[in-house]
Protein backbone atom coordinates (compact mmCIF):
# COMPACT_ATOMS: atom_id res chain seq x y z
CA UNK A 1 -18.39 -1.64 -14.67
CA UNK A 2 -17.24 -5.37 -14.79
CA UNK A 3 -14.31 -6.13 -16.06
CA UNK A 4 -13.97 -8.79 -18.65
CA UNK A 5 -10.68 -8.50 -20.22
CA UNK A 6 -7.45 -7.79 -19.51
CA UNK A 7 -4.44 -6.95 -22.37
CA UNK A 8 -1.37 -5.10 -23.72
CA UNK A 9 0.10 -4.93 -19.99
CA UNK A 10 3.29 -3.40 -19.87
CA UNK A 11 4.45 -3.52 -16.09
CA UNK A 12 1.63 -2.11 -14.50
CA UNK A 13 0.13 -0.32 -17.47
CA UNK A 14 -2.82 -1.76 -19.49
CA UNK A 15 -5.85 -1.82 -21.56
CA UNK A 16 -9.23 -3.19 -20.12
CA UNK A 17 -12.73 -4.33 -21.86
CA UNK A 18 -15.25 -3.19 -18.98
CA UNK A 19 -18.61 -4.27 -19.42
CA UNK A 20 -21.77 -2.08 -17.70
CA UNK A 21 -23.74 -4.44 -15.09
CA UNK A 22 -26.83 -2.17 -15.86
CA UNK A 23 -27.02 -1.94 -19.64
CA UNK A 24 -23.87 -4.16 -20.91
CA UNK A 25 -22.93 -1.88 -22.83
CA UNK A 26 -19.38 -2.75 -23.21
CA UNK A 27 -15.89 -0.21 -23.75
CA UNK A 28 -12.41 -0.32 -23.78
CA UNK A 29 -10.35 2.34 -21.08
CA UNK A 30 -6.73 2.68 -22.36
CA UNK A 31 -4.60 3.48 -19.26
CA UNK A 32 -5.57 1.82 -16.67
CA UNK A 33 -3.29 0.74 -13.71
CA UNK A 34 -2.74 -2.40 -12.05
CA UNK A 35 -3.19 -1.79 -8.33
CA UNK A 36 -5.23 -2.39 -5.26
CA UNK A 37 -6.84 1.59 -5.54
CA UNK A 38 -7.57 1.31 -9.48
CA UNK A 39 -9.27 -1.61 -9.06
CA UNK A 40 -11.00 -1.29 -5.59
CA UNK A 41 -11.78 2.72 -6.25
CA UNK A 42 -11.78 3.87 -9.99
CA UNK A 43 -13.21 0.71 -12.16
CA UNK A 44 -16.38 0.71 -9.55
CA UNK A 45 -16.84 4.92 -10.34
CA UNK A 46 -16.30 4.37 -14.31
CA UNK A 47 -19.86 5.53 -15.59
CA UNK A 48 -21.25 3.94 -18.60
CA UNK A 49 -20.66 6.03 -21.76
CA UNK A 50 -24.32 4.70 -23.30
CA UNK A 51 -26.38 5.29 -19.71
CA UNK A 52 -24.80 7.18 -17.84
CA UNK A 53 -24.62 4.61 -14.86
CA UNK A 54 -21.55 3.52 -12.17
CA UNK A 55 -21.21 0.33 -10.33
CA UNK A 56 -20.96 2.67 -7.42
CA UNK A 57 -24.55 4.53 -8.79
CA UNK A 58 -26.39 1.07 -8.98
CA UNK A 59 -25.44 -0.29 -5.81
CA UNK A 60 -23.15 -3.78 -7.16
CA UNK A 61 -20.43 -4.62 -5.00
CA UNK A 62 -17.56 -4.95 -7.35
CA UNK A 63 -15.30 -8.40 -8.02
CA UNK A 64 -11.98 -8.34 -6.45
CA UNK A 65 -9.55 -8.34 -9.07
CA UNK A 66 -5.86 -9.81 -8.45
CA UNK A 67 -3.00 -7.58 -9.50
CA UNK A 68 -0.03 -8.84 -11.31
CA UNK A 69 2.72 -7.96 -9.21
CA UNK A 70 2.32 -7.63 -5.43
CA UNK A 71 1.68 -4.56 -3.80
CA UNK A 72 4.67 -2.60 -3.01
CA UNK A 73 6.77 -3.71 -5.72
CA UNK A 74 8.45 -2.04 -7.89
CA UNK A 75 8.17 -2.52 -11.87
């Protein structure tokens, strides 16, 4: 899943828009998490909720996505 919005991000709590790269199907996910492991690990194993497909399942390498606060600190 691609992400292709950002919003409502309180500290390091937000909403995404994540659009499928196989169908573009596109969803929101309420509580996601801005840091290096939800972006790196989670967004690429999000499977599509129309078919059923991953980033991870169709073989894209996902974008790198910059987090709003550095690593390490506190928020």
């Amino acid at each position: 899943m691609k992400v292709i919005k950002r919003y409502n991000q309180t500290r390091r709590d937000l909403t995404i828009d994540v659009q499928c790269e196989n169908c573009s199907h596109i969803q929101t996910v309420g509580g996601a998490y801005d840091d290096r492991n939800y972006w790196d690990n989670v967004v690429p194993s999000f499977k599509c909720k129309e078919c059923g497909k991953s980033s991870n399942d169709i073989g894209t390498k996902p974008e790198y996505i910059q987090t709003k606060y550095p690593e390490g600190e506190q928020h």
